[in-house]
PDB file of N, CA and C in Angstrom:
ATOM      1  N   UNK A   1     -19.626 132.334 132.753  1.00  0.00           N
ATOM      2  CA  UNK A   1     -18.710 132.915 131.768  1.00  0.00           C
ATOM      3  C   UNK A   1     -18.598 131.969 130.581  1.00  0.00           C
ATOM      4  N   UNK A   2     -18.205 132.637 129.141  1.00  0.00           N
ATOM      5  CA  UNK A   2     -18.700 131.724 128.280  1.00  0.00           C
ATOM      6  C   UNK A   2     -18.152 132.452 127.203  1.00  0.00           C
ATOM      7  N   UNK A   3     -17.426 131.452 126.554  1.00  0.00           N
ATOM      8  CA  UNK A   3     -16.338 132.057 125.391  1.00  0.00           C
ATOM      9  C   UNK A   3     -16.746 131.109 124.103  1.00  0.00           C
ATOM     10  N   UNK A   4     -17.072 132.294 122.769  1.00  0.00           N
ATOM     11  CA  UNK A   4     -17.748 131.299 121.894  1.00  0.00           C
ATOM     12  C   UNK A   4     -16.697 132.059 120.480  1.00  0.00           C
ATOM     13  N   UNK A   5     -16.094 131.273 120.070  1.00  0.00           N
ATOM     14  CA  UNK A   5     -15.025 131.265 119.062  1.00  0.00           C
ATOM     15  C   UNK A   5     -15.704 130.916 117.406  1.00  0.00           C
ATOM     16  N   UNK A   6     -15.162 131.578 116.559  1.00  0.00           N
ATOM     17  CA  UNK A   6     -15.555 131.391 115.131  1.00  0.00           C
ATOM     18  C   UNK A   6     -14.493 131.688 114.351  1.00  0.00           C
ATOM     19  N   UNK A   7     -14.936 131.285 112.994  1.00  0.00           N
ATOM     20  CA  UNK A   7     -13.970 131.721 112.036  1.00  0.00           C
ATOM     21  C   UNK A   7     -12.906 130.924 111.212  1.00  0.00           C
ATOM     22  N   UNK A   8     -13.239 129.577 111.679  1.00  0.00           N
ATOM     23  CA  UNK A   8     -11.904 128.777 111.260  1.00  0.00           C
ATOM     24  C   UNK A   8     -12.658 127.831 110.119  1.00  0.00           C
ATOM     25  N   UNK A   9     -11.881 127.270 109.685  1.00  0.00           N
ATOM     26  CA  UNK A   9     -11.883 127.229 107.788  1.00  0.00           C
ATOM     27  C   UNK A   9     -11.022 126.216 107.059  1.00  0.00           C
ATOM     28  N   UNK A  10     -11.185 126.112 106.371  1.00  0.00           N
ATOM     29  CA  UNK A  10     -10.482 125.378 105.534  1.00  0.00           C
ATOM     30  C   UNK A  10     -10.055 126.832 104.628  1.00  0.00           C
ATOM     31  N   UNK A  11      -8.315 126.791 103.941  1.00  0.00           N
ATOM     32  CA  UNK A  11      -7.874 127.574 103.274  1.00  0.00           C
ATOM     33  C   UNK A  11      -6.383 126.977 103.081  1.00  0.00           C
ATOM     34  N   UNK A  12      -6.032 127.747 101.671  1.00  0.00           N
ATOM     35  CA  UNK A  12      -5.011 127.057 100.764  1.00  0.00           C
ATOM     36  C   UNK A  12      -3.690 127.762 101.398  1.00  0.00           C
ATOM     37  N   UNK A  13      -2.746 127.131 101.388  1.00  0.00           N
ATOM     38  CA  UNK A  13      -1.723 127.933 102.029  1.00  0.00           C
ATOM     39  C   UNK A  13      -1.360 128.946 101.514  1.00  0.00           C
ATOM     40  N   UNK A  14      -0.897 130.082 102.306  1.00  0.00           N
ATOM     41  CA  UNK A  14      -0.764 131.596 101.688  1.00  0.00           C
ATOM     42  C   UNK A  14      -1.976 132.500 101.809  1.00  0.00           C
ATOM     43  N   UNK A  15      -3.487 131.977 102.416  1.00  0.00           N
ATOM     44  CA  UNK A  15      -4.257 132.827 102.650  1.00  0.00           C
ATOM     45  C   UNK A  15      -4.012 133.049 103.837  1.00  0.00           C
ATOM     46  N   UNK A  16      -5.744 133.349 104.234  1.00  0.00           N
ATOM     47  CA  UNK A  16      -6.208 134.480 105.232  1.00  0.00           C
ATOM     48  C   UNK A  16      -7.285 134.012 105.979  1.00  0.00           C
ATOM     49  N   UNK A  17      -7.281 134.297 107.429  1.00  0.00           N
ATOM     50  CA  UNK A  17      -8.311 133.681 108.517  1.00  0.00           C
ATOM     51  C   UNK A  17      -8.454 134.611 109.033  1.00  0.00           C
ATOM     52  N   UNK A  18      -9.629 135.050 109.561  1.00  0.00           N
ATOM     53  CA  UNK A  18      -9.831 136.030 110.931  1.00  0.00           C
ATOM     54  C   UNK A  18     -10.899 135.130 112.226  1.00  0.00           C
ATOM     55  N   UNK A  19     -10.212 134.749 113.099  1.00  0.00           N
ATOM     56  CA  UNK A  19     -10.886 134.216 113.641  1.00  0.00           C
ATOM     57  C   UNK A  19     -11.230 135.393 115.033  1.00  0.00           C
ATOM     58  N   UNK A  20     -12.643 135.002 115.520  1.00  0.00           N
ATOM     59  CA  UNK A  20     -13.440 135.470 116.474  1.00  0.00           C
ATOM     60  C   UNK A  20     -13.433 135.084 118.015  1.00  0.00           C
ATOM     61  N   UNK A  21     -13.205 135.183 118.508  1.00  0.00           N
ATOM     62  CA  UNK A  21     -13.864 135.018 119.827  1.00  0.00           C
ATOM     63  C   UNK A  21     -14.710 136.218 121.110  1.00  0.00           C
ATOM     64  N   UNK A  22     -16.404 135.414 121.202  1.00  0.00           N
ATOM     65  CA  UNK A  22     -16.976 136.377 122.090  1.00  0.00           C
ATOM     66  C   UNK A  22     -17.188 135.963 123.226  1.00  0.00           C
ATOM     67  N   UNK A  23     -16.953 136.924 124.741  1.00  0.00           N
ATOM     68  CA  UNK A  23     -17.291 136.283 125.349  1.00  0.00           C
ATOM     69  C   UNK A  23     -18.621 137.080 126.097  1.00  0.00           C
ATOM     70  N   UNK A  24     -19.339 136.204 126.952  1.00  0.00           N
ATOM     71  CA  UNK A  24     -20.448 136.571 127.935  1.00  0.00           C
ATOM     72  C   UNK A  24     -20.664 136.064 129.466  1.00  0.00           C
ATOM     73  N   UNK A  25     -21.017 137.044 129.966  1.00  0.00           N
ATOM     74  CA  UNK A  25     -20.329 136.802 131.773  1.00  0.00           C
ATOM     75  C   UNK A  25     -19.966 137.120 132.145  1.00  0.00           C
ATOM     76  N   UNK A  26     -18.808 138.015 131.355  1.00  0.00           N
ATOM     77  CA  UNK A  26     -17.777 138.694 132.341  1.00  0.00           C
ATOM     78  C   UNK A  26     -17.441 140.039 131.761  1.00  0.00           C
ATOM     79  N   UNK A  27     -16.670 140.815 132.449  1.00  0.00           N
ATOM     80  CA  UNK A  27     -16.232 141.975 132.665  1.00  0.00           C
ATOM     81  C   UNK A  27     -15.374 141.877 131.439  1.00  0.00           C
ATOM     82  N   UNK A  28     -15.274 141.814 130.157  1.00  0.00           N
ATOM     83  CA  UNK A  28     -14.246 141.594 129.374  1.00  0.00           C
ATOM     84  C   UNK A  28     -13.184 142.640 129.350  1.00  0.00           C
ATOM     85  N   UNK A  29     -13.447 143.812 129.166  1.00  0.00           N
ATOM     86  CA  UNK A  29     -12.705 144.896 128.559  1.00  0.00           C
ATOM     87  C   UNK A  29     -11.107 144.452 130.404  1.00  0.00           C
ATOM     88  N   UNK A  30     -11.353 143.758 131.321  1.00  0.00           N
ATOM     89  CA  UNK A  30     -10.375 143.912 132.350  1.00  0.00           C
ATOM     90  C   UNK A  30     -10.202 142.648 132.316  1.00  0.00           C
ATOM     91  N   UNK A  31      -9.625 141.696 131.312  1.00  0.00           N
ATOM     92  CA  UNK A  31      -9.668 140.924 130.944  1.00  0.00           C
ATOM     93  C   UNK A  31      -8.183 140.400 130.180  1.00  0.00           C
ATOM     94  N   UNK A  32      -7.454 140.024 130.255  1.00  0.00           N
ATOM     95  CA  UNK A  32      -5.896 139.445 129.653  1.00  0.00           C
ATOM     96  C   UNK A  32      -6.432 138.222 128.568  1.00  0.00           C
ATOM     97  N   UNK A  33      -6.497 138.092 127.713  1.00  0.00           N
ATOM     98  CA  UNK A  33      -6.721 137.288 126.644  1.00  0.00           C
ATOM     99  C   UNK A  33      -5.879 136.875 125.999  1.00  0.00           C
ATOM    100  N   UNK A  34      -6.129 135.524 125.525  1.00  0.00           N
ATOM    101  CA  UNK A  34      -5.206 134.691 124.945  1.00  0.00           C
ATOM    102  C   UNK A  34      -5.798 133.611 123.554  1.00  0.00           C
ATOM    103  N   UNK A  35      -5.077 133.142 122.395  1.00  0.00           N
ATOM    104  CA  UNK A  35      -5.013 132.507 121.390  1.00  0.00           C
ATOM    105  C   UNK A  35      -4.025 131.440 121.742  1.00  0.00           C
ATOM    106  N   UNK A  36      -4.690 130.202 121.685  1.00  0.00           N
ATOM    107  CA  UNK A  36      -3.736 128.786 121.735  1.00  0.00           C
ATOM    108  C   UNK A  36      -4.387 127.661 120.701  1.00  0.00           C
ATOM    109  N   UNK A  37      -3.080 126.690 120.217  1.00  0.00           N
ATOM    110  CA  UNK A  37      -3.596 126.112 119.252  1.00  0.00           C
ATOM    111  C   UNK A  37      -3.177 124.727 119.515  1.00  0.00           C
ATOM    112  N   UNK A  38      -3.793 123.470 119.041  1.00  0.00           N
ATOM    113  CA  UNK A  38      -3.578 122.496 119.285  1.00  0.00           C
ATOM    114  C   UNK A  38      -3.615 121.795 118.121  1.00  0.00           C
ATOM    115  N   UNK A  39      -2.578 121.091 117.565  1.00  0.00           N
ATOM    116  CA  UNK A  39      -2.484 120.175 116.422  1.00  0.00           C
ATOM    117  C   UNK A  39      -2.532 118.818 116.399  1.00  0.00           C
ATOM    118  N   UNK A  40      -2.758 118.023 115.825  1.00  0.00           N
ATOM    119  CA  UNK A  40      -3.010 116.442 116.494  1.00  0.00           C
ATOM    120  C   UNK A  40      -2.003 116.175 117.063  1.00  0.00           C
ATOM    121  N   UNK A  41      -2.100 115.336 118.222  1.00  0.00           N
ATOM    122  CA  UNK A  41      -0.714 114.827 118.189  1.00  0.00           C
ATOM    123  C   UNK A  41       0.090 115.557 119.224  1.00  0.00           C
ATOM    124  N   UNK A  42      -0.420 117.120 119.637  1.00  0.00           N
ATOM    125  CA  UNK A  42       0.403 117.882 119.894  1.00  0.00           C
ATOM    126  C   UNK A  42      -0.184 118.324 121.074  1.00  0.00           C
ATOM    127  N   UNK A  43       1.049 118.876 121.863  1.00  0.00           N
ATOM    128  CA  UNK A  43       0.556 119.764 123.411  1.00  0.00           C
ATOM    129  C   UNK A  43      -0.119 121.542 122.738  1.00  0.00           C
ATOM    130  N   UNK A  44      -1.139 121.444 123.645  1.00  0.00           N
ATOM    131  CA  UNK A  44      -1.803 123.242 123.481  1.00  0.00           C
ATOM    132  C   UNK A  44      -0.334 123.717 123.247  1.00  0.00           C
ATOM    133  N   UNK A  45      -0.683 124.972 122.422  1.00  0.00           N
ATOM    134  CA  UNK A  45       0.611 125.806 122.940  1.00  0.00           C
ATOM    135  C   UNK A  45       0.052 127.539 122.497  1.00  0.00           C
ATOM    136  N   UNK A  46       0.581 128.188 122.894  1.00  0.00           N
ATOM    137  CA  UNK A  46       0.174 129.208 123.091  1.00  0.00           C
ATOM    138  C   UNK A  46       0.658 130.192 121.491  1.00  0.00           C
ATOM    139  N   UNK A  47      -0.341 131.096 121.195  1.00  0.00           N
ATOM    140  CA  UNK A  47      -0.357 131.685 119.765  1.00  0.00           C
ATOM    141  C   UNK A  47       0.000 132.858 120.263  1.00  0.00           C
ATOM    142  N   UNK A  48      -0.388 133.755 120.791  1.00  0.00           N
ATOM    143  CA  UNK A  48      -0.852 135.241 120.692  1.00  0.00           C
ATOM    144  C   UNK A  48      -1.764 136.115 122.077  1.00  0.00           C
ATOM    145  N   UNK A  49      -1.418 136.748 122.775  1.00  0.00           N
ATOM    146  CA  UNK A  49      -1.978 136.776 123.636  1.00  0.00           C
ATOM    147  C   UNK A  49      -1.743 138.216 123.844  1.00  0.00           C
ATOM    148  N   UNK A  50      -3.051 138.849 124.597  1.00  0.00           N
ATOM    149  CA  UNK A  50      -3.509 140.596 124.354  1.00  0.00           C
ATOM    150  C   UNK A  50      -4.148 141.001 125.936  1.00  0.00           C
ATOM    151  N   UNK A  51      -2.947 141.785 126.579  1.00  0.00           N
ATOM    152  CA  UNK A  51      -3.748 142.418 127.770  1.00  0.00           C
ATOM    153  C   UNK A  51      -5.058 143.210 127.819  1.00  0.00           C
ATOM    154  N   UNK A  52      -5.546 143.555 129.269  1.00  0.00           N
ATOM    155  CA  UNK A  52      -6.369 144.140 128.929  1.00  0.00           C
ATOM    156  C   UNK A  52      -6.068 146.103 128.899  1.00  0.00           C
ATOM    157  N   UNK A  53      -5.041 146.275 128.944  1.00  0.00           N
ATOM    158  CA  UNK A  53      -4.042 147.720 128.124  1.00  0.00           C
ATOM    159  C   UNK A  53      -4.068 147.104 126.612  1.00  0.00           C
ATOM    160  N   UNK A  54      -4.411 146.059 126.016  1.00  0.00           N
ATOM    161  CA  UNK A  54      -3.670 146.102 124.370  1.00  0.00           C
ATOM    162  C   UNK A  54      -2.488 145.363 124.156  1.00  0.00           C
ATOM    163  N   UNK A  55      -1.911 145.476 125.058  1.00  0.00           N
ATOM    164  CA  UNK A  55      -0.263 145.222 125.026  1.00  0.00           C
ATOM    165  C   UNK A  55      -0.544 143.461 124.394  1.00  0.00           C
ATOM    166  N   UNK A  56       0.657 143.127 123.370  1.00  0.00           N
ATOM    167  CA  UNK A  56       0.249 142.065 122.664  1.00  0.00           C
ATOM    168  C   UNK A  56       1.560 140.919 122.499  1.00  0.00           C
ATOM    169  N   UNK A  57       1.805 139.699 122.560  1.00  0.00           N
ATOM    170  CA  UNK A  57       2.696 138.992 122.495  1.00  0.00           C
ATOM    171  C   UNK A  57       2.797 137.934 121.815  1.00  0.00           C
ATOM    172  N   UNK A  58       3.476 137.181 121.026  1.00  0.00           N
ATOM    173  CA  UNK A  58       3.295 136.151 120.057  1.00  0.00           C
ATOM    174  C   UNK A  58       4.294 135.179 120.203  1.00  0.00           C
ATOM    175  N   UNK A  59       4.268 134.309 119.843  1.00  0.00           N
ATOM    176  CA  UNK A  59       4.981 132.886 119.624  1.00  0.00           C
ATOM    177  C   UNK A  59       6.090 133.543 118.192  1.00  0.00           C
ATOM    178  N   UNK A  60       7.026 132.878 118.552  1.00  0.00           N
ATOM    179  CA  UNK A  60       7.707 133.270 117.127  1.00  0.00           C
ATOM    180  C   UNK A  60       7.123 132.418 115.898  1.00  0.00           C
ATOM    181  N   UNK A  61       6.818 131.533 115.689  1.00  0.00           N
ATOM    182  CA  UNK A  61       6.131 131.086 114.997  1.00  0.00           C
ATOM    183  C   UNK A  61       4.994 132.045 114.099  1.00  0.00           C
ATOM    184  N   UNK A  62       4.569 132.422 114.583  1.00  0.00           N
ATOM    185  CA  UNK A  62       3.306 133.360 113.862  1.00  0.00           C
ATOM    186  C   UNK A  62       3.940 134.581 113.788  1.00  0.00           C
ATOM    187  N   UNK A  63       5.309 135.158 114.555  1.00  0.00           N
ATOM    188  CA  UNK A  63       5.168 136.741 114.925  1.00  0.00           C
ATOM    189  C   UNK A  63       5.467 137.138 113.350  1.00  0.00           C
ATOM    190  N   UNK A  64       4.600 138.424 112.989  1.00  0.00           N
ATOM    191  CA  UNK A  64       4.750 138.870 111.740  1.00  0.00           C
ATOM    192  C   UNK A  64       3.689 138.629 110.697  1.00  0.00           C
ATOM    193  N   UNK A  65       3.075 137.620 110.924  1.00  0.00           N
ATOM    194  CA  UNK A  65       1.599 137.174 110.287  1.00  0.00           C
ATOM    195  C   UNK A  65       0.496 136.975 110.809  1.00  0.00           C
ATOM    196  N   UNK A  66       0.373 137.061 112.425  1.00  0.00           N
ATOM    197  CA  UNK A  66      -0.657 137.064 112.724  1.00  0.00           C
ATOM    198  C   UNK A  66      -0.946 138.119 113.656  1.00  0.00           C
ATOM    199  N   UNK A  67      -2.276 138.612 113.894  1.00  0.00           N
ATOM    200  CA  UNK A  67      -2.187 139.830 114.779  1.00  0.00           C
ATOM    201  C   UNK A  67      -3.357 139.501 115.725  1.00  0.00           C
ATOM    202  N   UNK A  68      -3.153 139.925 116.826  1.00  0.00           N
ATOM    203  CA  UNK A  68      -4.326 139.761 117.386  1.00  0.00           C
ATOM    204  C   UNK A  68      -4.779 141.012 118.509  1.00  0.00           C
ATOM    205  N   UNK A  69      -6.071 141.263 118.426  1.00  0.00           N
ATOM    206  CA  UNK A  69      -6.963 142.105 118.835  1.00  0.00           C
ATOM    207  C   UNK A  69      -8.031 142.083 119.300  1.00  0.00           C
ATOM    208  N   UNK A  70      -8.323 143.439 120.023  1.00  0.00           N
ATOM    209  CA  UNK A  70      -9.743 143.013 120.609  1.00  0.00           C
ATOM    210  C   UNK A  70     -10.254 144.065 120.200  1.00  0.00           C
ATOM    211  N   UNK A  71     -11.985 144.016 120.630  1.00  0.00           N
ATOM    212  CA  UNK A  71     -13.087 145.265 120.604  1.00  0.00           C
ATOM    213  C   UNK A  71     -13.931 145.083 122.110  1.00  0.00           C
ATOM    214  N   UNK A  72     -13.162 145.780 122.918  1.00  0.00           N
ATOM    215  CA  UNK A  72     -14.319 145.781 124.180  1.00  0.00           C
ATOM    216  C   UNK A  72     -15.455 146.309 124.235  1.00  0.00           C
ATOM    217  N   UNK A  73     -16.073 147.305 123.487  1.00  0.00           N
ATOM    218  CA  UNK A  73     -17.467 147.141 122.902  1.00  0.00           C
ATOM    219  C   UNK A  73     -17.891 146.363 122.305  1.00  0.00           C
ATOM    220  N   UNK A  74     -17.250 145.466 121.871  1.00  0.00           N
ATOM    221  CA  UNK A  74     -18.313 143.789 121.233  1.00  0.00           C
ATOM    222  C   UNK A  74     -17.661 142.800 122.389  1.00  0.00           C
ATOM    223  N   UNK A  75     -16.762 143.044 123.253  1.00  0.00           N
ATOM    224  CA  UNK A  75     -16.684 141.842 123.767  1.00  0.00           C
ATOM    225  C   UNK A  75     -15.824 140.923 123.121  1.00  0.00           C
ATOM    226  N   UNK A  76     -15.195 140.963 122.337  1.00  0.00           N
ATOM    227  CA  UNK A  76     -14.255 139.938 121.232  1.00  0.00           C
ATOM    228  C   UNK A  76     -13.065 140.243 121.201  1.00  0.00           C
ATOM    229  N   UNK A  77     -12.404 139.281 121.214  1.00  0.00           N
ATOM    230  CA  UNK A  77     -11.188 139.258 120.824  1.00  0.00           C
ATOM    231  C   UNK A  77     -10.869 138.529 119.504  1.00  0.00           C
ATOM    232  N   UNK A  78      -9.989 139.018 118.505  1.00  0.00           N
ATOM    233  CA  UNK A  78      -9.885 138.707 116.858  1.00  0.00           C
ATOM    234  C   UNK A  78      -8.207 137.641 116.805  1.00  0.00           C
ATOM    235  N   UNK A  79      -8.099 137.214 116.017  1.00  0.00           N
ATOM    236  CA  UNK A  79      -6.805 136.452 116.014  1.00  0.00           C
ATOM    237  C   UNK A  79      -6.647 137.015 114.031  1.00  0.00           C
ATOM    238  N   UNK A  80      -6.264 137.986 113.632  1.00  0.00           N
ATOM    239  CA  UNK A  80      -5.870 137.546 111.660  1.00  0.00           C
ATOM    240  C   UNK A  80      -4.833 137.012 111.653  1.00  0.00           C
ATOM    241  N   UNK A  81      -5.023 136.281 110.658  1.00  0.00           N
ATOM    242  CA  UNK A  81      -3.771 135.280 110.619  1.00  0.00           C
ATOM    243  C   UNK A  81      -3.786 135.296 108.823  1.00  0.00           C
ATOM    244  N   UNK A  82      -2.610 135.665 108.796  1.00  0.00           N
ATOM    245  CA  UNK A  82      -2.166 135.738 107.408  1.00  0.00           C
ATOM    246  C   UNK A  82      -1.053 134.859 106.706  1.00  0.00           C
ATOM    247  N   UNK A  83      -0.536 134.503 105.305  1.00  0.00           N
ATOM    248  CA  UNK A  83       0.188 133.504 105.220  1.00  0.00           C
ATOM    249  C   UNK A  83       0.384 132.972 105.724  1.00  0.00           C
ATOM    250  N   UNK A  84      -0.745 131.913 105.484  1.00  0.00           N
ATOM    251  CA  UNK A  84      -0.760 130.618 106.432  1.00  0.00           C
ATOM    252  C   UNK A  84      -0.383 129.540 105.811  1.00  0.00           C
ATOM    253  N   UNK A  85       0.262 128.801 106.810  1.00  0.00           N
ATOM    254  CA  UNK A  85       1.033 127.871 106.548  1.00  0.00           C
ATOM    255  C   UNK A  85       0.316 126.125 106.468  1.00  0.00           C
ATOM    256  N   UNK A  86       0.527 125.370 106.259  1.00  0.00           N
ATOM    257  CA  UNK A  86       0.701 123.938 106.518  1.00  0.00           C
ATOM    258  C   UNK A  86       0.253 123.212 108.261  1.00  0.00           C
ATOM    259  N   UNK A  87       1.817 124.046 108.178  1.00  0.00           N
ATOM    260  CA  UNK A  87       2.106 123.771 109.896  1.00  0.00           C
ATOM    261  C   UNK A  87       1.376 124.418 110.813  1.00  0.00           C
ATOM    262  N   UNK A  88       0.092 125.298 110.333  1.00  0.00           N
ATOM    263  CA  UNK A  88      -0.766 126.525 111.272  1.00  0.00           C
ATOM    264  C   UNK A  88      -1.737 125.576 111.666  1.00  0.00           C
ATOM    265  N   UNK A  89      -2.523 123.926 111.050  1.00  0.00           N
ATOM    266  CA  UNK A  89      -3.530 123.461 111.076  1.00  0.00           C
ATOM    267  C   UNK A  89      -3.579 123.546 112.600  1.00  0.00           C
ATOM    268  N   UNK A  90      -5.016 123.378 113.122  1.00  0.00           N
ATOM    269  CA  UNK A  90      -4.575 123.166 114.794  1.00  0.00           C
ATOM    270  C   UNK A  90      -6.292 123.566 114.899  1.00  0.00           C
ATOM    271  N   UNK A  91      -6.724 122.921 115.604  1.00  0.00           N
ATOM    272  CA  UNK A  91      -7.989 124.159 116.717  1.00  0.00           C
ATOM    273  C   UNK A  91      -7.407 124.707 117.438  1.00  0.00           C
ATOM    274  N   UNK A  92      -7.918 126.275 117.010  1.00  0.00           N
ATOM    275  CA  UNK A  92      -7.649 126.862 118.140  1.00  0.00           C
ATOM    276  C   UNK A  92      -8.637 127.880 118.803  1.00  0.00           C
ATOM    277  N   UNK A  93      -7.589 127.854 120.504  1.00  0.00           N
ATOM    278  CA  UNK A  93      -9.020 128.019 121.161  1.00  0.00           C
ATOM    279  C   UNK A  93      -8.757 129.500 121.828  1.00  0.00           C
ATOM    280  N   UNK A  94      -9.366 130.340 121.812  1.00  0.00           N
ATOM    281  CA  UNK A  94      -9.180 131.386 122.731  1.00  0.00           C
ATOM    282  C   UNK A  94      -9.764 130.935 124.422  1.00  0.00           C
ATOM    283  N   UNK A  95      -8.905 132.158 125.197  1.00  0.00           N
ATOM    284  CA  UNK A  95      -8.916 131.626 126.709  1.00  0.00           C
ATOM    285  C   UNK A  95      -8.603 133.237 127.525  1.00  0.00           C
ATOM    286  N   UNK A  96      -9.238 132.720 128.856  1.00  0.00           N
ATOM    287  CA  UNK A  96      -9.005 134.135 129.976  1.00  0.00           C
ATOM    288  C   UNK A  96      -7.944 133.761 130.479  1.00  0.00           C
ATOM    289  N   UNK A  97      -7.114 134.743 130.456  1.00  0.00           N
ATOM    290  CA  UNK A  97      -5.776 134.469 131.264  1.00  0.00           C
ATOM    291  C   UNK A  97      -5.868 134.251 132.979  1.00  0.00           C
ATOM    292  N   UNK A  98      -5.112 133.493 133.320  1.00  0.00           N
ATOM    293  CA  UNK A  98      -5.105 133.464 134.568  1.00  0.00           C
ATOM    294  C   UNK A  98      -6.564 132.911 134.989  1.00  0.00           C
ATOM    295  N   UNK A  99      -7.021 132.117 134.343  1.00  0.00           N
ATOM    296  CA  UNK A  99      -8.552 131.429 134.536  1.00  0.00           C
ATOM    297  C   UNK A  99      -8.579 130.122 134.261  1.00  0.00           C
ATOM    298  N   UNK A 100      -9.498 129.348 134.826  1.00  0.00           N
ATOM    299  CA  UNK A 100     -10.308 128.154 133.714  1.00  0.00           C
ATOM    300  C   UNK A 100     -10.797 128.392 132.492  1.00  0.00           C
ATOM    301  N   UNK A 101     -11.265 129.324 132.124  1.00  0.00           N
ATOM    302  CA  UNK A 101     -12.394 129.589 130.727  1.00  0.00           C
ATOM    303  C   UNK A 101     -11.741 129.632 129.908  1.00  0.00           C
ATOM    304  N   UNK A 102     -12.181 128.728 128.724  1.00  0.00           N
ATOM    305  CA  UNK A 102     -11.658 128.489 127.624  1.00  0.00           C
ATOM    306  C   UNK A 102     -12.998 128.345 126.655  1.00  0.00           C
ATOM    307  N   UNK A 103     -12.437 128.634 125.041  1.00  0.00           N
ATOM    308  CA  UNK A 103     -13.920 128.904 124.160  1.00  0.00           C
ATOM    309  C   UNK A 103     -13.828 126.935 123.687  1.00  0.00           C
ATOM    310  N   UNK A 104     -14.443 127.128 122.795  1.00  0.00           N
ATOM    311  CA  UNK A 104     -14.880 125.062 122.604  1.00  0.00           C
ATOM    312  C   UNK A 104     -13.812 125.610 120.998  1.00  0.00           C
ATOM    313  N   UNK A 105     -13.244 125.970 120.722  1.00  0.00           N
ATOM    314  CA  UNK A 105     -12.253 125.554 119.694  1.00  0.00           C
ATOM    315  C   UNK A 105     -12.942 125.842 118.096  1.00  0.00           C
ATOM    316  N   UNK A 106     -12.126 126.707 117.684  1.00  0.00           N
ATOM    317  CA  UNK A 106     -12.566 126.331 116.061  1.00  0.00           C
ATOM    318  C   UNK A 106     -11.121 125.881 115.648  1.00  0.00           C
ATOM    319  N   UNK A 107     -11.959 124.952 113.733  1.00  0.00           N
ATOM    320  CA  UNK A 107     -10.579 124.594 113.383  1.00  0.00           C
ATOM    321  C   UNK A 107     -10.165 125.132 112.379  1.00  0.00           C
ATOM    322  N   UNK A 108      -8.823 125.382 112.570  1.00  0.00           N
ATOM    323  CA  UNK A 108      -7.955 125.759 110.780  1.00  0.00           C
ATOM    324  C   UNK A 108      -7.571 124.783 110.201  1.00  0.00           C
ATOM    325  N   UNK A 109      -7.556 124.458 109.084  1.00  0.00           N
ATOM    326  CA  UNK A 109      -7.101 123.065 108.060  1.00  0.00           C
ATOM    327  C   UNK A 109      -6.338 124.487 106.811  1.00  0.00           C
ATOM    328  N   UNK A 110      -5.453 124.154 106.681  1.00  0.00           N
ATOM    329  CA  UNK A 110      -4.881 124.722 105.683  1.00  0.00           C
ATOM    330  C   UNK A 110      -3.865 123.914 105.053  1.00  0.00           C
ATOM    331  N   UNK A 111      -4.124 123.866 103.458  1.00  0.00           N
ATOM    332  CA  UNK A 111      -3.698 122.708 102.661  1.00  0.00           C
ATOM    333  C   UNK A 111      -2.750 123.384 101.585  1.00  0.00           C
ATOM    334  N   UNK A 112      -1.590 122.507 101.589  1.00  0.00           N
ATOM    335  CA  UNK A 112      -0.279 122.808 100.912  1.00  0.00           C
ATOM    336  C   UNK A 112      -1.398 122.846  99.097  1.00  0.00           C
TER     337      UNK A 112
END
């Protein structure tokens, strides 16, 4: 199983990211998915996270600017993240719920 993440960037605060994650190996579409981010310095913590019904949950932190989704015909799960902040910098990594598997991290840098 094998989770391969994209999309992260450098961007000015107040834009726009869509980050990617695909995975291969597994059964995705029965699958609970998750967005977590890590900032220096800082414990993982959890962003955004999408059953495999859809059903979707967020950190208050992001709720309202970021959305996250999947396409079980591609296998991906999407994170948009909109007015972004300062405080959003972090890799972040998508992950299978209730698993080990985790993707290798992309990063956001977003500059005041």
């Amino acid at each position: 199983v094998q989770l391969q993440a994209s999309g992260g960037g450098l961007v000015q605060a107040g834009g726009s990211l869509r980050l990617s994650c695909s995975a291969s190996g597994t059964t995705f579409r029965t699958k609970h998915m998750g967005w977590y981010r890590q900032a220096p310095g800082m414990q993982r913590e959890s962003v955004a996270t999408i059953t495999a019904l859809g059903s979707t949950n967020y950190a208050s932190s992001v709720k309202g600017r970021f959305t996250v989704s999947r396409d079980n015909d591609k296998n991906t799960v999407y994170l948009q993240m909109n007015n972004l902040d300062p405080e959003d910098t972090a890799i972040y990594y998508c992950h299978i719920m209730r698993s080990t598997v985790w993707g290798q991290g992309t990063e956001v840098t977003v500059s005041s």
